[in-house]
N, C-alpha and C. Protein backbone atom coordinates (compact mmCIF):
# COMPACT_ATOMS: atom_id res chain seq x y z
N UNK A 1 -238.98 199.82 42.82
CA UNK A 1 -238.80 201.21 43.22
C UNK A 1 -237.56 201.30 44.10
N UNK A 2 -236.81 202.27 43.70
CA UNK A 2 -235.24 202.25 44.74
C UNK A 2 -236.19 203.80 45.80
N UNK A 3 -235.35 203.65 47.04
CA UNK A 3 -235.78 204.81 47.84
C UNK A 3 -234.45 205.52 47.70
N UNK A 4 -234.12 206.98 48.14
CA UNK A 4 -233.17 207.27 47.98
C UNK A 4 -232.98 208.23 49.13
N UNK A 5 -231.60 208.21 49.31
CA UNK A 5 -231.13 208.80 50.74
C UNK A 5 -230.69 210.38 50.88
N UNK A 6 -230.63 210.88 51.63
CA UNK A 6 -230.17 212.15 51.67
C UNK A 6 -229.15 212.80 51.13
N UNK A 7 -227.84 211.72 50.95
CA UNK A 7 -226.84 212.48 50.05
C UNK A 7 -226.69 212.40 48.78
N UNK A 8 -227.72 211.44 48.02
CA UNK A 8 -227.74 211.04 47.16
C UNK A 8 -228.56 212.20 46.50
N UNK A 9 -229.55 213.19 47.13
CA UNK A 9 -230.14 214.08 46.88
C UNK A 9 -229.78 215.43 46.69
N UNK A 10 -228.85 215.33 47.84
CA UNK A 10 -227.89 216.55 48.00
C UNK A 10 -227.33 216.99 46.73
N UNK A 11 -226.23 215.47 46.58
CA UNK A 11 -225.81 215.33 45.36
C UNK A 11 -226.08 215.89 44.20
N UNK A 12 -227.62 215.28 44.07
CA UNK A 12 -228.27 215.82 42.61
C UNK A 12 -228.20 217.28 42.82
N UNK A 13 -228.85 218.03 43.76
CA UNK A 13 -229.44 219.41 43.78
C UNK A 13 -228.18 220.17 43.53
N UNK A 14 -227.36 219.72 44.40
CA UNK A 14 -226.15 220.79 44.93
C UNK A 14 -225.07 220.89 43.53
N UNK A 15 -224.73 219.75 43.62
CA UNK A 15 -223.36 219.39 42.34
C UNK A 15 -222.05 219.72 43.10
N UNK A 16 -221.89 219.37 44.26
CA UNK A 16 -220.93 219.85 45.21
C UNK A 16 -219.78 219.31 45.18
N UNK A 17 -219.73 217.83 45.02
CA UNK A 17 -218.67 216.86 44.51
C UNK A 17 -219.20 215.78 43.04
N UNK A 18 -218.87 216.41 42.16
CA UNK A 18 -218.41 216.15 41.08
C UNK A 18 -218.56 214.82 40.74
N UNK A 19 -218.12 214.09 41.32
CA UNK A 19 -218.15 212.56 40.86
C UNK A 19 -219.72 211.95 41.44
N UNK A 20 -220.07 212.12 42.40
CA UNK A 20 -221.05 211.88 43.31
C UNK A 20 -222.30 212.91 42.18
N UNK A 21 -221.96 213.26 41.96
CA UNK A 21 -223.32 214.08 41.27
C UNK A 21 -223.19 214.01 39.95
N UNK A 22 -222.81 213.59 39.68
CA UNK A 22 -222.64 213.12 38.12
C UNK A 22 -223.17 211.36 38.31
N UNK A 23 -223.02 210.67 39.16
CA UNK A 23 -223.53 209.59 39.53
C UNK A 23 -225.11 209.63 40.32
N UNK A 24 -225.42 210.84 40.41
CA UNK A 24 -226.58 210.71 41.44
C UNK A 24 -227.51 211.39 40.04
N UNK A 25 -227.06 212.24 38.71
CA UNK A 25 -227.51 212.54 38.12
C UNK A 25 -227.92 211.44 37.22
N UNK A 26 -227.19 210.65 36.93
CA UNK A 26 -227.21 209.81 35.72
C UNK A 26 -228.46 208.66 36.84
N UNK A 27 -227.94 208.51 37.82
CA UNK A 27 -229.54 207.44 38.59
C UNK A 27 -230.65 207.90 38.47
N UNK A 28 -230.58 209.39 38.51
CA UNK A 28 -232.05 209.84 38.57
C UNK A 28 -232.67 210.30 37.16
N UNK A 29 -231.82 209.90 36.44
CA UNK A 29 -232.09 209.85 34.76
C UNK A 29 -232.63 208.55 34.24
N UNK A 30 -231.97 207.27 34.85
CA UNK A 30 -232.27 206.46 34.28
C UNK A 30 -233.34 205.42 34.25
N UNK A 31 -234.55 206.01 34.41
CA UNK A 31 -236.03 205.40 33.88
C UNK A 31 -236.59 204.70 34.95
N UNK A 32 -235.61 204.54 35.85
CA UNK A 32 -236.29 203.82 37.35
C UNK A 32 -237.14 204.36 37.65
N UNK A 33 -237.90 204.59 38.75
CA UNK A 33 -238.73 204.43 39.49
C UNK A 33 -238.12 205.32 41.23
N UNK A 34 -238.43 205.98 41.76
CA UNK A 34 -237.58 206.61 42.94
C UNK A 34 -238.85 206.72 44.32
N UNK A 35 -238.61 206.69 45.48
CA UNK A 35 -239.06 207.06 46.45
C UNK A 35 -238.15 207.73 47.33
N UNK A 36 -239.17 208.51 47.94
CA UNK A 36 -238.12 209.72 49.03
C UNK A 36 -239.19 209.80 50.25
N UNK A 37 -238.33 209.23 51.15
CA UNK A 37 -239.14 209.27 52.58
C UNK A 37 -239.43 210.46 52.74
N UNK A 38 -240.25 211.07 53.87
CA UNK A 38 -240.17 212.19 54.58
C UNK A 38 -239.15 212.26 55.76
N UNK A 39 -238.66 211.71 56.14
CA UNK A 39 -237.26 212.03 57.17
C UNK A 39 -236.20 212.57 56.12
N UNK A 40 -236.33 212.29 54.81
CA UNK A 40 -235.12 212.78 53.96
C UNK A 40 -235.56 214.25 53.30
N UNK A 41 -237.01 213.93 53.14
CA UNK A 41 -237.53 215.80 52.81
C UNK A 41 -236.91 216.51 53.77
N UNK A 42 -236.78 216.24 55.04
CA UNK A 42 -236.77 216.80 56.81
C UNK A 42 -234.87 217.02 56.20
N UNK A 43 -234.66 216.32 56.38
CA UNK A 43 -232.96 216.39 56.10
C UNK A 43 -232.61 217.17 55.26
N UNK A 44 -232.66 216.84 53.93
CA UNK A 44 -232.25 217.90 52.93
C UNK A 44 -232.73 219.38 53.22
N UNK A 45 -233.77 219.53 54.00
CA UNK A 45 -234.32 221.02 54.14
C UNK A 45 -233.67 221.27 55.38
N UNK A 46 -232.79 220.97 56.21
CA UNK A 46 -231.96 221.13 57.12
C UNK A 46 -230.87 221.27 56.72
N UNK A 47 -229.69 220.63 56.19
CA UNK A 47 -228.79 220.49 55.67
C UNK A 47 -228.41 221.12 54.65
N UNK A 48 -229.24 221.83 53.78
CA UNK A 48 -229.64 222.79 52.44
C UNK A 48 -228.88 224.24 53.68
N UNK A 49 -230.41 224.42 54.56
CA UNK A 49 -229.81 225.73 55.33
C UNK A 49 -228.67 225.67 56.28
N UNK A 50 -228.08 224.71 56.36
CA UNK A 50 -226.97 224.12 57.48
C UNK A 50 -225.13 224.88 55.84
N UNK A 51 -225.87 224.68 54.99
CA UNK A 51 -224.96 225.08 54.05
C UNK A 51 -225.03 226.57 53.55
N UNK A 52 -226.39 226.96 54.74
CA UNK A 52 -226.47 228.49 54.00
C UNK A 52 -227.12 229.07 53.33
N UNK A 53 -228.47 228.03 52.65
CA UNK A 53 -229.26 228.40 51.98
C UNK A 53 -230.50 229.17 52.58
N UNK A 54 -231.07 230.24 52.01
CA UNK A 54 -232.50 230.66 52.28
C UNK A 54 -233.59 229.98 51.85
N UNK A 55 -234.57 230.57 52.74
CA UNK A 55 -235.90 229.83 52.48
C UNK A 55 -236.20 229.58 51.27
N UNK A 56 -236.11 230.52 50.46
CA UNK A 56 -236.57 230.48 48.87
C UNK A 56 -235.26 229.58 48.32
N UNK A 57 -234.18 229.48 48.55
CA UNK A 57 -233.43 228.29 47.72
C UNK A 57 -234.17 226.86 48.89
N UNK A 58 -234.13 226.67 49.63
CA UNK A 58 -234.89 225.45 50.10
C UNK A 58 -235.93 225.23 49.61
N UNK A 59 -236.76 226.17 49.64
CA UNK A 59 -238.27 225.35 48.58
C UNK A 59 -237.98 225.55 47.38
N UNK A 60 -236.76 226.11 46.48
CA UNK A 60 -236.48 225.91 45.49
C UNK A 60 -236.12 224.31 45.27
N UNK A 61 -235.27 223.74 45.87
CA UNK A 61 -234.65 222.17 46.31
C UNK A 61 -235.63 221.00 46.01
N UNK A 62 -236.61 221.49 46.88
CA UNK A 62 -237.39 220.82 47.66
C UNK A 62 -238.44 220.58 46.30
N UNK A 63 -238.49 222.05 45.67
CA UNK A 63 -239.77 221.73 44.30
C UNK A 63 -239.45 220.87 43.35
N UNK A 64 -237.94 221.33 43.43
CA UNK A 64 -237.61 220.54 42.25
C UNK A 64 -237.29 219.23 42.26
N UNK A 65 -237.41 218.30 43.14
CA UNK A 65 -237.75 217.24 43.59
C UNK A 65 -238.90 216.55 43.50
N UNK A 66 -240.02 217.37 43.75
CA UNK A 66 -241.65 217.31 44.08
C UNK A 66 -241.57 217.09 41.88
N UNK A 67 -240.92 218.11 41.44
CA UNK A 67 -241.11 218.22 40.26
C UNK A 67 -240.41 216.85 39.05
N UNK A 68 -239.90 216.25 39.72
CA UNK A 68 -239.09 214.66 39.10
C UNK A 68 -240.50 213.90 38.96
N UNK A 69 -240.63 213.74 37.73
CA UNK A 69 -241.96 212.52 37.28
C UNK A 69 -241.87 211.18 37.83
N UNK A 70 -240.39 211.18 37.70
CA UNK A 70 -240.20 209.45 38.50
C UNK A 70 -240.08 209.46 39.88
N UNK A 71 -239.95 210.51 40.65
CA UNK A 71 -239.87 210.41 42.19
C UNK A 71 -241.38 210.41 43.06
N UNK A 72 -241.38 209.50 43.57
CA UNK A 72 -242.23 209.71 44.65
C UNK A 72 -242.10 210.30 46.12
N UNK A 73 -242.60 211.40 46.70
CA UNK A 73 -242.47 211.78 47.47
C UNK A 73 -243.11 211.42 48.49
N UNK A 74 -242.96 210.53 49.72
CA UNK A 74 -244.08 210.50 50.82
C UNK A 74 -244.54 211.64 51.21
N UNK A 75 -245.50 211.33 51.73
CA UNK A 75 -246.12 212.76 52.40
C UNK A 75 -246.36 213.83 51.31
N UNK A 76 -246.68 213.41 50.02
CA UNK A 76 -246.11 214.43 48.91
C UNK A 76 -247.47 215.69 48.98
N UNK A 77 -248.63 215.63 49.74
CA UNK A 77 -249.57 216.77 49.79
C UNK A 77 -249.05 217.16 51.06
N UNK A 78 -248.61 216.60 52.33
CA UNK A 78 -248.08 217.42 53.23
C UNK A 78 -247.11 218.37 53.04
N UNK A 79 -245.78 217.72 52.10
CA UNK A 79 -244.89 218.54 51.74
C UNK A 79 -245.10 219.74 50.72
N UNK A 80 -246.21 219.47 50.18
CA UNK A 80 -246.88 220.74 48.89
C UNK A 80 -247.49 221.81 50.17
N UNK A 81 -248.14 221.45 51.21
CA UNK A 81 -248.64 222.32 51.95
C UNK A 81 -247.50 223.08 53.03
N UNK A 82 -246.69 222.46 53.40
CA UNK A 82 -245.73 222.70 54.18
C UNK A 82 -244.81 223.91 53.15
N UNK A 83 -244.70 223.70 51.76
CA UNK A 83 -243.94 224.52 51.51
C UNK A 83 -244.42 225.74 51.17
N UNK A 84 -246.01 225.88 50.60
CA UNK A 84 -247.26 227.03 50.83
C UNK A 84 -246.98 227.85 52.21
N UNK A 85 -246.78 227.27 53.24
CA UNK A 85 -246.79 228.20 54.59
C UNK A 85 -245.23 228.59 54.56
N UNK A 86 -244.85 227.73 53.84
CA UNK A 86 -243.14 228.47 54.11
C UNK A 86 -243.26 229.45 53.23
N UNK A 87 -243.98 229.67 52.31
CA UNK A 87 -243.49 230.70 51.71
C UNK A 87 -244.27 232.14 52.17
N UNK A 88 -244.92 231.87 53.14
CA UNK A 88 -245.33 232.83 53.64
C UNK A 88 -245.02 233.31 55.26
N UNK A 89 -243.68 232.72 55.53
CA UNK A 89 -242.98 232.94 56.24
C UNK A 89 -242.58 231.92 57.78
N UNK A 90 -243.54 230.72 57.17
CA UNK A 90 -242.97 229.64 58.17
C UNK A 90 -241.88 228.67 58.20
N UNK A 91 -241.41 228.74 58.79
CA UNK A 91 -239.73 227.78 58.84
C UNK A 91 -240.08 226.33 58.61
N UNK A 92 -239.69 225.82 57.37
CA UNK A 92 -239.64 224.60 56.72
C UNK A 92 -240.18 223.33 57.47
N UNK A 93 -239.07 223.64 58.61
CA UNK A 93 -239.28 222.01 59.15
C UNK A 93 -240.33 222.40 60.25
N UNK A 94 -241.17 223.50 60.56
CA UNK A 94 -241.97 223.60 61.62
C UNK A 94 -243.43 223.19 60.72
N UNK A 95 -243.37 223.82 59.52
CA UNK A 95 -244.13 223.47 58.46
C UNK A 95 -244.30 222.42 58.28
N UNK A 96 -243.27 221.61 58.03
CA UNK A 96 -243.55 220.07 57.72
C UNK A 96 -244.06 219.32 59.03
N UNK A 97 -243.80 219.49 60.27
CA UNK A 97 -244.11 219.06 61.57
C UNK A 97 -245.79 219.47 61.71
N UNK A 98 -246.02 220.41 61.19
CA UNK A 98 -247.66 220.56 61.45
C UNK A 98 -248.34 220.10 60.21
N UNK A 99 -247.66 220.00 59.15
CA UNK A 99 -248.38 219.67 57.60
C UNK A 99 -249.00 217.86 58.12
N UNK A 100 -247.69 217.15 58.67
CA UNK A 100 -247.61 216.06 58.59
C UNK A 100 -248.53 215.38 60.18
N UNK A 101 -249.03 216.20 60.70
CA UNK A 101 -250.19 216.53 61.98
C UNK A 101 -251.62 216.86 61.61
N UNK A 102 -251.61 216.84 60.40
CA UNK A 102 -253.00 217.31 59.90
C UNK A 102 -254.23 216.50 60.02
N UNK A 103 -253.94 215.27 60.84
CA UNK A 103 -254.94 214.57 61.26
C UNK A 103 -255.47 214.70 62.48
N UNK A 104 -254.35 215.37 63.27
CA UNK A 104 -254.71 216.08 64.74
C UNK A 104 -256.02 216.97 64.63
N UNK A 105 -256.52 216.89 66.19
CA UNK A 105 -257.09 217.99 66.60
C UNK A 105 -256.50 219.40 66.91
N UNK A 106 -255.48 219.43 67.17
CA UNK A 106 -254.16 220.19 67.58
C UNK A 106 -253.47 219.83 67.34
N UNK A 107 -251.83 221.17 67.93
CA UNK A 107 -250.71 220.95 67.49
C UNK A 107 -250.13 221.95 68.96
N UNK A 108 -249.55 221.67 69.78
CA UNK A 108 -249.07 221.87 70.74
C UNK A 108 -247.91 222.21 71.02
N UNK A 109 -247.38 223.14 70.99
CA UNK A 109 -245.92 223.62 70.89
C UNK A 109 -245.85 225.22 71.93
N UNK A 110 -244.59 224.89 71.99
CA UNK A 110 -243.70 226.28 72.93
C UNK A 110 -243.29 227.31 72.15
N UNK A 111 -243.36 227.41 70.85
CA UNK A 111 -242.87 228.23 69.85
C UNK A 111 -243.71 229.21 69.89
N UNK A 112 -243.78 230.47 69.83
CA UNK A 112 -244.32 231.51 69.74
C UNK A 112 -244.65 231.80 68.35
N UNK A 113 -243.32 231.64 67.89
CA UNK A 113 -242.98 232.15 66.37
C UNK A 113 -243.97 230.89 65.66
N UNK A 114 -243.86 229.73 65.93
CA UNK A 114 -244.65 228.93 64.92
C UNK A 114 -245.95 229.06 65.27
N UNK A 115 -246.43 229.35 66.40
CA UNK A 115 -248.16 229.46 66.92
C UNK A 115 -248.39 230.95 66.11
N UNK A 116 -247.25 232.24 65.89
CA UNK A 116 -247.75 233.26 65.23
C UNK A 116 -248.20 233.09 63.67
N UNK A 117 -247.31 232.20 63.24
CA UNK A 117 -246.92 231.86 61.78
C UNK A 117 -248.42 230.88 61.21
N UNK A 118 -248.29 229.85 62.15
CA UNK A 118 -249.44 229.06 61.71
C UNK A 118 -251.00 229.63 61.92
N UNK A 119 -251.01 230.88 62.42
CA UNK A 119 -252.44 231.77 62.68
C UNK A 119 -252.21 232.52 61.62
N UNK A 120 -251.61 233.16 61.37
CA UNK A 120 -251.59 234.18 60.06
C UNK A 120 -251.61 232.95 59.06
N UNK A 121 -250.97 232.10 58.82
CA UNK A 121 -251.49 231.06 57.79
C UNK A 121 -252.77 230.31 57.48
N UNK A 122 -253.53 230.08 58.96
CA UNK A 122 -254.86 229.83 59.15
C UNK A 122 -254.63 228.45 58.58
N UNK A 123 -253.63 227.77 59.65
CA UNK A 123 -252.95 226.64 59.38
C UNK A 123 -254.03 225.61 60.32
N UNK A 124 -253.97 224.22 59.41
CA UNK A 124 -254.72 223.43 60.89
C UNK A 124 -253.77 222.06 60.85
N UNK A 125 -253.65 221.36 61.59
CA UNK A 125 -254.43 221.70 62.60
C UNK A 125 -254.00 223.03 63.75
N UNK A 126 -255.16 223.57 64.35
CA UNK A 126 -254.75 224.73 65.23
C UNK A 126 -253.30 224.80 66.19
N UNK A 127 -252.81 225.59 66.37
CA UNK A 127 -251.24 225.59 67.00
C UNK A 127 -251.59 226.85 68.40
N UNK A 128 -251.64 226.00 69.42
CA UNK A 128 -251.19 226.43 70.81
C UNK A 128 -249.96 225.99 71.59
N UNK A 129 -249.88 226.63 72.41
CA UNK A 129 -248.84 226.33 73.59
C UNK A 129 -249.81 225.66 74.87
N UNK A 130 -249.12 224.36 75.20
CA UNK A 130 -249.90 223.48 76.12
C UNK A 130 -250.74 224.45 77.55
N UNK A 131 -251.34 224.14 78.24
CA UNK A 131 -252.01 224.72 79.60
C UNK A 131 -251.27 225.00 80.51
């Protein structure tokens, strides 16, 4: 199994430089076997909107990744759930930070916006702001 790195992903999705994605296309064609950490889910869904993209082209990215038969995704039910709350209006990587917490009793944060987001989602684990 090869793991594969963040620009190598970019690469594929984007087609931004030409040579590099024509090389990142033809790897992810050729019958191997792929793994994709979750620090690189975290990246590409940063770096996607760091280029400008909206939520809906990020979990566009992101599916179509999930959607490669030969890729393995870590975390690949966290990241299916993480992108469910994004699409109902939670910010990607706050999503993936509580998806990937789901063994907690809680989830403890200063965010307003993500303690609003993850209640209207009826997200768990539960999301407060510390005492």
């Amino acid at each position: 199994m090869i793991a594969l790195d963040t620009n190598v992903v970019l690469r594929y999705l984007l087609n931004d430089d030409v040579r590099q994605s024509q090389r990142a296309r033809a790897l992810l064609s050729s019958g191997e076997r792929f793994s994709l950490p979750i620090t690189v889910v975290l990246e590409v869904a940063w770096v996607l909107r760091s280029y400008g993209a909206d939520a809906n082209a990020v979990a566009l990215g992101l599916r179509t990744l999930l959607g490669l038969p030969e890729l393995a995704v870590q975390e690949r039910d966290a990241v299916v759930r993480a992108l469910a709350w994004q699409a109902h209006g939670m910010d990607i990587a706050d999503a993936l930070h509580l998806a990937l917490s789901h063994h907690s009793s809680q989830f403890k944060t200063f965010d307003k916006n993500l303690a609003k987001a993850a209640k209207r989602v009826a997200a768990k684990p539960m999301v407060s702001a510390p005492d």
